[in-house]
PDB file of N, CA and C in Angstrom:
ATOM      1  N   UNK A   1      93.966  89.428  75.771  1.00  0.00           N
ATOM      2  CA  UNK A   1      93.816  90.208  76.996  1.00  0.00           C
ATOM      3  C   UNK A   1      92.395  90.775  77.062  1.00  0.00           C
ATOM      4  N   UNK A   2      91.925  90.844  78.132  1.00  0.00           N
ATOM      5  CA  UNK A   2      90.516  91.431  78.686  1.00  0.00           C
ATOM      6  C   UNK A   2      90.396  93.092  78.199  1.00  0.00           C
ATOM      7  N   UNK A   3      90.117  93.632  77.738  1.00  0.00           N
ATOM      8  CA  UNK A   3      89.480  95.419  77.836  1.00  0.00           C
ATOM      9  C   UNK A   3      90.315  95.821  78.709  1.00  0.00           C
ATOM     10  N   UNK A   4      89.942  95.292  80.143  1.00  0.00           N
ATOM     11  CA  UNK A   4      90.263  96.132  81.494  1.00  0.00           C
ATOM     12  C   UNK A   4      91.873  95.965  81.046  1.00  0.00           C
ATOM     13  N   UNK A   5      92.563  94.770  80.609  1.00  0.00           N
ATOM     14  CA  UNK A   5      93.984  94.912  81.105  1.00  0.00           C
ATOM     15  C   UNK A   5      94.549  95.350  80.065  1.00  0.00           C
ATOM     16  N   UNK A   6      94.054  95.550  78.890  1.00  0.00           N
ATOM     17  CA  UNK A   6      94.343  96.496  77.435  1.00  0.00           C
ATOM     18  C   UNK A   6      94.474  97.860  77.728  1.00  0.00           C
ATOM     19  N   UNK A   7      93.386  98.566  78.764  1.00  0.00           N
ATOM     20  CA  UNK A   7      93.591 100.258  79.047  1.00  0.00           C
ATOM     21  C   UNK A   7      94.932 100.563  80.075  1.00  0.00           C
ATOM     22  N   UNK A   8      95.444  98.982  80.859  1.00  0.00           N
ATOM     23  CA  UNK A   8      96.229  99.186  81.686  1.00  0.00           C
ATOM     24  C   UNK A   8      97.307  99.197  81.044  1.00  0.00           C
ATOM     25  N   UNK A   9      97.892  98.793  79.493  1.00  0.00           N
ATOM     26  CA  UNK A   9      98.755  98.942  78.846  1.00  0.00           C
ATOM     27  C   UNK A   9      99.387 100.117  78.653  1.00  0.00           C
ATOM     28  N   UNK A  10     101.024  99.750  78.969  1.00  0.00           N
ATOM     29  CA  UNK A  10     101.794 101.144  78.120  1.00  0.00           C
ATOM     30  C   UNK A  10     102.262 100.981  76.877  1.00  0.00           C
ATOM     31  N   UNK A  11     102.022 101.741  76.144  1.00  0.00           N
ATOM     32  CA  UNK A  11     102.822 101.046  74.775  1.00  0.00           C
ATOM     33  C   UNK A  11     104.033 102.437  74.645  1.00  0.00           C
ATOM     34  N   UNK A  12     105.322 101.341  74.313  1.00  0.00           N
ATOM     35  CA  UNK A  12     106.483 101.966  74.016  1.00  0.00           C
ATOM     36  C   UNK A  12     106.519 103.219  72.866  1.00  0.00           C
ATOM     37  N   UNK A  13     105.282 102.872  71.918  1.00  0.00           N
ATOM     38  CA  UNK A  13     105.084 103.364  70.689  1.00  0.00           C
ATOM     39  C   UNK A  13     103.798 103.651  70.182  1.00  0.00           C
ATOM     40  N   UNK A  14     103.433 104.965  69.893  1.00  0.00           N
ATOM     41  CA  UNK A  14     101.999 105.036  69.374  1.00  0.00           C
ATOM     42  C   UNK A  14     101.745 105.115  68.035  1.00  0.00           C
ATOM     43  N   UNK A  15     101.247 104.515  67.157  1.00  0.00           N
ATOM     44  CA  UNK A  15     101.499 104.882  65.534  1.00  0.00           C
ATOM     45  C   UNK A  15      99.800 105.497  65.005  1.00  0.00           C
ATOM     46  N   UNK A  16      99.819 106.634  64.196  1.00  0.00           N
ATOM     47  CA  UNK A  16      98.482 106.912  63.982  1.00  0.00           C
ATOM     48  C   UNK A  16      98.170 106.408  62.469  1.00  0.00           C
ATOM     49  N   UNK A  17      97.643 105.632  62.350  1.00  0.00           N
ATOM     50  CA  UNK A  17      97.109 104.865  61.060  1.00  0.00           C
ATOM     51  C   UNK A  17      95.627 105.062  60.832  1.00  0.00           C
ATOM     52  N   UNK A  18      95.080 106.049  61.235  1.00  0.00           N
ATOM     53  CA  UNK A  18      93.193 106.297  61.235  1.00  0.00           C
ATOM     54  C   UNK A  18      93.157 106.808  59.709  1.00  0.00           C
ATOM     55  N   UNK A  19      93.591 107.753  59.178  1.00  0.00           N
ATOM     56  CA  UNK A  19      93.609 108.048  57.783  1.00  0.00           C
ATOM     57  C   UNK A  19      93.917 107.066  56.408  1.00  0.00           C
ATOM     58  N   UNK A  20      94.669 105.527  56.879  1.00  0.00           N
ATOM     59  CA  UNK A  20      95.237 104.528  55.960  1.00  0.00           C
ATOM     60  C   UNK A  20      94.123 103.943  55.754  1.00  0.00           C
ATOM     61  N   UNK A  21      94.241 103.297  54.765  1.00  0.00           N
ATOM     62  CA  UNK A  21      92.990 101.979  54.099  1.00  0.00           C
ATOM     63  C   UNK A  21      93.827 100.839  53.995  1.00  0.00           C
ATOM     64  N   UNK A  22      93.568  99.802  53.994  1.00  0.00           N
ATOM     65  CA  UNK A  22      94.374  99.002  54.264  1.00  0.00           C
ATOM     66  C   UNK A  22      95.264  98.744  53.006  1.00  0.00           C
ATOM     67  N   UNK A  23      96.525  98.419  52.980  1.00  0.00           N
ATOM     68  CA  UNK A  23      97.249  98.204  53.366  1.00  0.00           C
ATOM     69  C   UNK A  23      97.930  98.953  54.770  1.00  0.00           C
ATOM     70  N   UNK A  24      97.669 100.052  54.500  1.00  0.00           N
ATOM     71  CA  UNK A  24      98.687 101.000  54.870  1.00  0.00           C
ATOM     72  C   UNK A  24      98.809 100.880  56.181  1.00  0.00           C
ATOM     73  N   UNK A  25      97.524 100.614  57.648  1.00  0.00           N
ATOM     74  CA  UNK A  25      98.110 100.337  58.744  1.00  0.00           C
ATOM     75  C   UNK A  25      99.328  99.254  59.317  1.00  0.00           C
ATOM     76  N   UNK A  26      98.892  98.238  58.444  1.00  0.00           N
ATOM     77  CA  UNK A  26      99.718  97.414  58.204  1.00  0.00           C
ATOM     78  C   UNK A  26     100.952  97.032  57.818  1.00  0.00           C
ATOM     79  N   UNK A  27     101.246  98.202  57.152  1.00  0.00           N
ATOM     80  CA  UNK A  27     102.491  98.791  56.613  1.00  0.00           C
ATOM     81  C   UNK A  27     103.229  99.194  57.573  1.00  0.00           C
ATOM     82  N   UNK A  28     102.331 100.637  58.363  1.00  0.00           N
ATOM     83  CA  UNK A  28     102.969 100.756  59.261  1.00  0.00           C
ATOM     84  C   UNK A  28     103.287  99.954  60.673  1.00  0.00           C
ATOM     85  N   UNK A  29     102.604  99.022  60.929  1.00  0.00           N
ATOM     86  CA  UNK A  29     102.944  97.954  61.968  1.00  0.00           C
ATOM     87  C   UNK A  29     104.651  97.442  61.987  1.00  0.00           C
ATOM     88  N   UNK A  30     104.652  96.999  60.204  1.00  0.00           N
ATOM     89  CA  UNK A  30     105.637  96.570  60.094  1.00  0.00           C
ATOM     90  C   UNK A  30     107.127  97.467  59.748  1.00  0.00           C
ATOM     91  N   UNK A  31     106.742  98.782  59.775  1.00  0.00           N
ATOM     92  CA  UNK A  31     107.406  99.962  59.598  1.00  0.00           C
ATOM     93  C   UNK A  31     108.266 100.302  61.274  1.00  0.00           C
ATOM     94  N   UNK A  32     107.004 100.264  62.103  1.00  0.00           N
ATOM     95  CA  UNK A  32     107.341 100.212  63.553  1.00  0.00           C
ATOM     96  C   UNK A  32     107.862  99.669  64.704  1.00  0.00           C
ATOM     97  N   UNK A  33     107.621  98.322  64.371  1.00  0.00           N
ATOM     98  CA  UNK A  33     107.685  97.525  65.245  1.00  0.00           C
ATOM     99  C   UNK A  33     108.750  97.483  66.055  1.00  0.00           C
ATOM    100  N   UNK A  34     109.942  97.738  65.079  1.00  0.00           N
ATOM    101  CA  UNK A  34     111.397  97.778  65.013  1.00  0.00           C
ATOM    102  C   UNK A  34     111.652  98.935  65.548  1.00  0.00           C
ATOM    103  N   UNK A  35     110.763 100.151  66.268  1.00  0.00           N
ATOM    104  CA  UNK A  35     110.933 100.823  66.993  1.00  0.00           C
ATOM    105  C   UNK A  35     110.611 100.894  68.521  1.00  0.00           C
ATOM    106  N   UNK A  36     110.261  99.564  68.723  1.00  0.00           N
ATOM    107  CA  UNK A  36     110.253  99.099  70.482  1.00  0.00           C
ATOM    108  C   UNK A  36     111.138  97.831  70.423  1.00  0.00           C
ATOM    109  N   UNK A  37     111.468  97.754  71.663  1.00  0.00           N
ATOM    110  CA  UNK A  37     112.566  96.727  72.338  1.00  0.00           C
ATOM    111  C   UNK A  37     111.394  95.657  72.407  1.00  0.00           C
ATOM    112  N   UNK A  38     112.126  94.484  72.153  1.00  0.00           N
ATOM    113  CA  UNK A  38     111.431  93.313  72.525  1.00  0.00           C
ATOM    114  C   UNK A  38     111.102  93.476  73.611  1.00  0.00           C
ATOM    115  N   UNK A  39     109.484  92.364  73.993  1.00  0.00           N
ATOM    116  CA  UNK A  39     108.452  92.364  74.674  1.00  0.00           C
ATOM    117  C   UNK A  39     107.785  93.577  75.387  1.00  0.00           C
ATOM    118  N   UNK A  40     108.311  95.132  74.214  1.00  0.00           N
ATOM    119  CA  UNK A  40     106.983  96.370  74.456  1.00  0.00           C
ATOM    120  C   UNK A  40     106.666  96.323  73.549  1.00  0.00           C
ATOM    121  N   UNK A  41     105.586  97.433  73.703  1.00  0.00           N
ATOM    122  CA  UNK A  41     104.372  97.164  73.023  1.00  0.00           C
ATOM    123  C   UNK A  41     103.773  98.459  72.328  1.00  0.00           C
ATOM    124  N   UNK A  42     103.569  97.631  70.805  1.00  0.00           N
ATOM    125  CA  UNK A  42     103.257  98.656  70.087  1.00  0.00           C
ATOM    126  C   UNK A  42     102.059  98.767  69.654  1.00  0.00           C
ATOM    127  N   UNK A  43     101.302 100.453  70.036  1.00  0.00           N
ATOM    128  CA  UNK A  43     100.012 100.288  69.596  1.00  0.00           C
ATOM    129  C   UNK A  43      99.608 101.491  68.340  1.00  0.00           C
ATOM    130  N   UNK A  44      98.660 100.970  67.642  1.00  0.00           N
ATOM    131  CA  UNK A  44      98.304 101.163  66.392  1.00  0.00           C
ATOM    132  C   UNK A  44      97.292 101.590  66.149  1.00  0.00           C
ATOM    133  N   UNK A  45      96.754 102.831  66.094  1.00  0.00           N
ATOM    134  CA  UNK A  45      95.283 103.453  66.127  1.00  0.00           C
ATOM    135  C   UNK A  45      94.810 103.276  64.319  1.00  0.00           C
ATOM    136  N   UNK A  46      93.953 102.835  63.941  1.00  0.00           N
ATOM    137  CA  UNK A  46      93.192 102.160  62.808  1.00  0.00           C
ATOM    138  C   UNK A  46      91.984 102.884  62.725  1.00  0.00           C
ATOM    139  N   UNK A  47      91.762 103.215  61.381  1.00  0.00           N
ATOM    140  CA  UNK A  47      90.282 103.719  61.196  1.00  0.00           C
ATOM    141  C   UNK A  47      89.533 102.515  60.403  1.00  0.00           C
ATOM    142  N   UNK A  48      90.120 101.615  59.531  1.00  0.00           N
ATOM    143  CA  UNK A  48      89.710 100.523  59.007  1.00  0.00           C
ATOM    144  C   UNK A  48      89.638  99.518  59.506  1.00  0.00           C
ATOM    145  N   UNK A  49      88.677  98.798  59.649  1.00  0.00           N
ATOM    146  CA  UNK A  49      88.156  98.063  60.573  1.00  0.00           C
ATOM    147  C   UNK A  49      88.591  96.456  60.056  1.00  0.00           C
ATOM    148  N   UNK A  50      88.996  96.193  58.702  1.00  0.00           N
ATOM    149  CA  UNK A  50      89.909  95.471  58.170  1.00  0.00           C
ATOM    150  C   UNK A  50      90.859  94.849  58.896  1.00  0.00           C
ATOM    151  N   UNK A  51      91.692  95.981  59.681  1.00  0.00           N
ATOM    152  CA  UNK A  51      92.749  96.150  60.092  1.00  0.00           C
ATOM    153  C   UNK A  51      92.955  95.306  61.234  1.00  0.00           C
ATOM    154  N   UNK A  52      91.848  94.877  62.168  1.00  0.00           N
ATOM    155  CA  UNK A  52      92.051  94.168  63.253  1.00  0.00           C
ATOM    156  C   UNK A  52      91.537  92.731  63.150  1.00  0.00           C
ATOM    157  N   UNK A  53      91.431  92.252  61.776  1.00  0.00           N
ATOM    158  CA  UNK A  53      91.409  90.851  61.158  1.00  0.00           C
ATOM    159  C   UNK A  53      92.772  90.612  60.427  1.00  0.00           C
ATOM    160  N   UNK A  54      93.489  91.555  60.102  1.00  0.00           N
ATOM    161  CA  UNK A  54      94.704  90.958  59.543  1.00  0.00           C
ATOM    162  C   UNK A  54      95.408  91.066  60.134  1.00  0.00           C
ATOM    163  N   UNK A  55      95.670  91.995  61.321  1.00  0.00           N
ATOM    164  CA  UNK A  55      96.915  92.023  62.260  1.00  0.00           C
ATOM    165  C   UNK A  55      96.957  90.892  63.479  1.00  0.00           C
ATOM    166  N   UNK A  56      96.181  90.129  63.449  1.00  0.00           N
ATOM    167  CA  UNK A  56      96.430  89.049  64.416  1.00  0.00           C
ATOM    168  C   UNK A  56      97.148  88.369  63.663  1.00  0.00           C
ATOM    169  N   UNK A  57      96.798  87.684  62.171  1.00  0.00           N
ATOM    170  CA  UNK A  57      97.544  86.967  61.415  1.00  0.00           C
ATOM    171  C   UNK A  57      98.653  87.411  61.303  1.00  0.00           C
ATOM    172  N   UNK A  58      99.100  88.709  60.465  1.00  0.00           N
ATOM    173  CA  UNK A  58     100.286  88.775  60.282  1.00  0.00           C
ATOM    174  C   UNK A  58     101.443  88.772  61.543  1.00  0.00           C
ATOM    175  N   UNK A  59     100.676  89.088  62.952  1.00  0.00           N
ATOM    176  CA  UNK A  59     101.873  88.943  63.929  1.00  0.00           C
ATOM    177  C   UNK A  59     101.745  87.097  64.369  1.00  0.00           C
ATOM    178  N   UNK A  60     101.077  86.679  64.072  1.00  0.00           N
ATOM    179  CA  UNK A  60     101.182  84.618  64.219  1.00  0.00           C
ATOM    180  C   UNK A  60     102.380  84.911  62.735  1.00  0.00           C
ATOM    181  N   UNK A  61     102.083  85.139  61.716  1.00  0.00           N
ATOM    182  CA  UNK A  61     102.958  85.190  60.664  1.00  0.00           C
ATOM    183  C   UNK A  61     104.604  85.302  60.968  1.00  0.00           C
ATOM    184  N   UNK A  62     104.893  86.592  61.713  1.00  0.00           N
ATOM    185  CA  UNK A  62     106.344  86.826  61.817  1.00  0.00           C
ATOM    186  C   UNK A  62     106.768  86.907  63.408  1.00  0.00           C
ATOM    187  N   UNK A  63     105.824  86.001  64.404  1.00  0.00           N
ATOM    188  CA  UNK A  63     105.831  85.455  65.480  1.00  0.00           C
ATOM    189  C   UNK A  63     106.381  86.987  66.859  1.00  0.00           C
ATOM    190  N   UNK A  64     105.382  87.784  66.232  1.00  0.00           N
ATOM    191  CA  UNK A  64     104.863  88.936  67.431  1.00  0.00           C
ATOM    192  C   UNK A  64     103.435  88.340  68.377  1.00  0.00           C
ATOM    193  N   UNK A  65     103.147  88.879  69.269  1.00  0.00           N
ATOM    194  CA  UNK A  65     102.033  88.847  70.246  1.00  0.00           C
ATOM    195  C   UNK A  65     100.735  89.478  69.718  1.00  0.00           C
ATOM    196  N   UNK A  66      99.572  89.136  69.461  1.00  0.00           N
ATOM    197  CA  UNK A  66      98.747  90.087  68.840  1.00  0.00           C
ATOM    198  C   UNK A  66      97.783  90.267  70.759  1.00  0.00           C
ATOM    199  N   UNK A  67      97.931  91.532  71.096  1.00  0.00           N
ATOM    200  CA  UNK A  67      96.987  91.384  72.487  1.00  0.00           C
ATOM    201  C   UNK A  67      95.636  91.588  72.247  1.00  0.00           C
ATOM    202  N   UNK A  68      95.168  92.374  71.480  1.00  0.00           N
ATOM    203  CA  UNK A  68      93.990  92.714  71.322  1.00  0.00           C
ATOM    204  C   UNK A  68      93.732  93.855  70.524  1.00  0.00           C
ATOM    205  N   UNK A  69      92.330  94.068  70.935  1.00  0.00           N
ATOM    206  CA  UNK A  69      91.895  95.647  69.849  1.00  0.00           C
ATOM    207  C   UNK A  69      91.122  96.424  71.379  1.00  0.00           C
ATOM    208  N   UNK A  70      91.328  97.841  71.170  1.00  0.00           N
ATOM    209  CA  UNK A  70      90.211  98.445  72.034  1.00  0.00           C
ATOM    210  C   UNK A  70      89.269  99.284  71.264  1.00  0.00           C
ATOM    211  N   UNK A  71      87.798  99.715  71.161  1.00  0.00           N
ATOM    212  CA  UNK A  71      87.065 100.447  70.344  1.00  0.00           C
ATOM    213  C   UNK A  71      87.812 101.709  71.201  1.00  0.00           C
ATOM    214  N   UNK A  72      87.361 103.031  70.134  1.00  0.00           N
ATOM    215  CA  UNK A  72      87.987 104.152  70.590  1.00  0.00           C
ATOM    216  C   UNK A  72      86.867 105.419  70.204  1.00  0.00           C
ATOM    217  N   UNK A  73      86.845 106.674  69.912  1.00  0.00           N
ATOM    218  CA  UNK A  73      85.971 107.277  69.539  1.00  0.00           C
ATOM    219  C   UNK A  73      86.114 107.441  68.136  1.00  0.00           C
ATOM    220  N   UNK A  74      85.830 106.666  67.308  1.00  0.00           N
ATOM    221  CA  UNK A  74      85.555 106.524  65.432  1.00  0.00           C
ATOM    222  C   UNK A  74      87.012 105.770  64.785  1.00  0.00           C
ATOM    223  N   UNK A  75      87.819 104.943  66.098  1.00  0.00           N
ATOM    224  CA  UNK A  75      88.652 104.069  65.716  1.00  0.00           C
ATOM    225  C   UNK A  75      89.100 102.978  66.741  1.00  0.00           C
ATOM    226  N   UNK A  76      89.717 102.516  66.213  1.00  0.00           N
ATOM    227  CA  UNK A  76      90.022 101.388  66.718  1.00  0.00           C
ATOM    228  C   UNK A  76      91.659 101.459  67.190  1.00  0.00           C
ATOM    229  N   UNK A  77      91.663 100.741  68.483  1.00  0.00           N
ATOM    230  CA  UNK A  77      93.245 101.150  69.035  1.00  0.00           C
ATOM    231  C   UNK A  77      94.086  99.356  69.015  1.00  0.00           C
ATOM    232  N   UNK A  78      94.671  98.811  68.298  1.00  0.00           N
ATOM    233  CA  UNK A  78      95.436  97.304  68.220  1.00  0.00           C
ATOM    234  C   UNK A  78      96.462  97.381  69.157  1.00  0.00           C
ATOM    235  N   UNK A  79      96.757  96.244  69.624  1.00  0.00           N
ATOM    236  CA  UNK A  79      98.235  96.203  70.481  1.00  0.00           C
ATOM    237  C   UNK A  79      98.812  95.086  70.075  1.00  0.00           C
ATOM    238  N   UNK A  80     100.314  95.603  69.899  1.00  0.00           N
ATOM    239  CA  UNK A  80     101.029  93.996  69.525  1.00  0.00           C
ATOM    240  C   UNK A  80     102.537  94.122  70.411  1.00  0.00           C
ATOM    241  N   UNK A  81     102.921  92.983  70.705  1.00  0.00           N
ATOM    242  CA  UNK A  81     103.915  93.244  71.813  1.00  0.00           C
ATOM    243  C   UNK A  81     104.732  92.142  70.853  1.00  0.00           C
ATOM    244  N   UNK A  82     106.258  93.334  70.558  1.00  0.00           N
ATOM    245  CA  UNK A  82     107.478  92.487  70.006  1.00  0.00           C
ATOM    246  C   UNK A  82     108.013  90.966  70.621  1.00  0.00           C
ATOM    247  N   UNK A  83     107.662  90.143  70.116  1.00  0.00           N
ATOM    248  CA  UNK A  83     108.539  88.931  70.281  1.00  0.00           C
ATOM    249  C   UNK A  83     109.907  88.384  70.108  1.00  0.00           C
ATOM    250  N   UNK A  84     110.727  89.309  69.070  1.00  0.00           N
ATOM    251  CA  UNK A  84     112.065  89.158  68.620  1.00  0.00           C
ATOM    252  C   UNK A  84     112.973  90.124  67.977  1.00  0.00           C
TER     253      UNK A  84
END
């Protein structure tokens, strides 16, 4: 998804992961996910910048949507929208 249609997103779920090193956002992705209904969308605020190279994979991995990343002020905001 484009920037523009990433800010137009609602996400069902906000998770704050800015304090984790990685593993740990990641953890919580998979901690969460299971707290939105298929096809909403869960977003994931990241301070490790790690974080938005492995979360595309791991949602191709267990066949979630990876939409994108948005920069934020000293983090990074991911979106992934439940597939199943």
């Amino acid at each position: 998804m484009s920037p523009e249609e990433l800010e137009n997103v609602v996400a069902a779920e906000t998770v704050d992961a800015r304090a984790m090193a990685c593993p740990g956002p990641l953890l919580e992705a998979k901690k969460s996910i299971g707290k939105v209904k298929v096809e909403e969308v869960l977003e994931l605020w990241v301070g490790d910048s790690n974080t938005k190279n492995d979360m595309p994979r791991w949602c191709a991995k267990v066949g979630h949507e990876y939409l994108g990343e948005l920069q934020a002020d000293g983090y990074e905001r991911l979106f992934i929208r439940r597939k199943k």
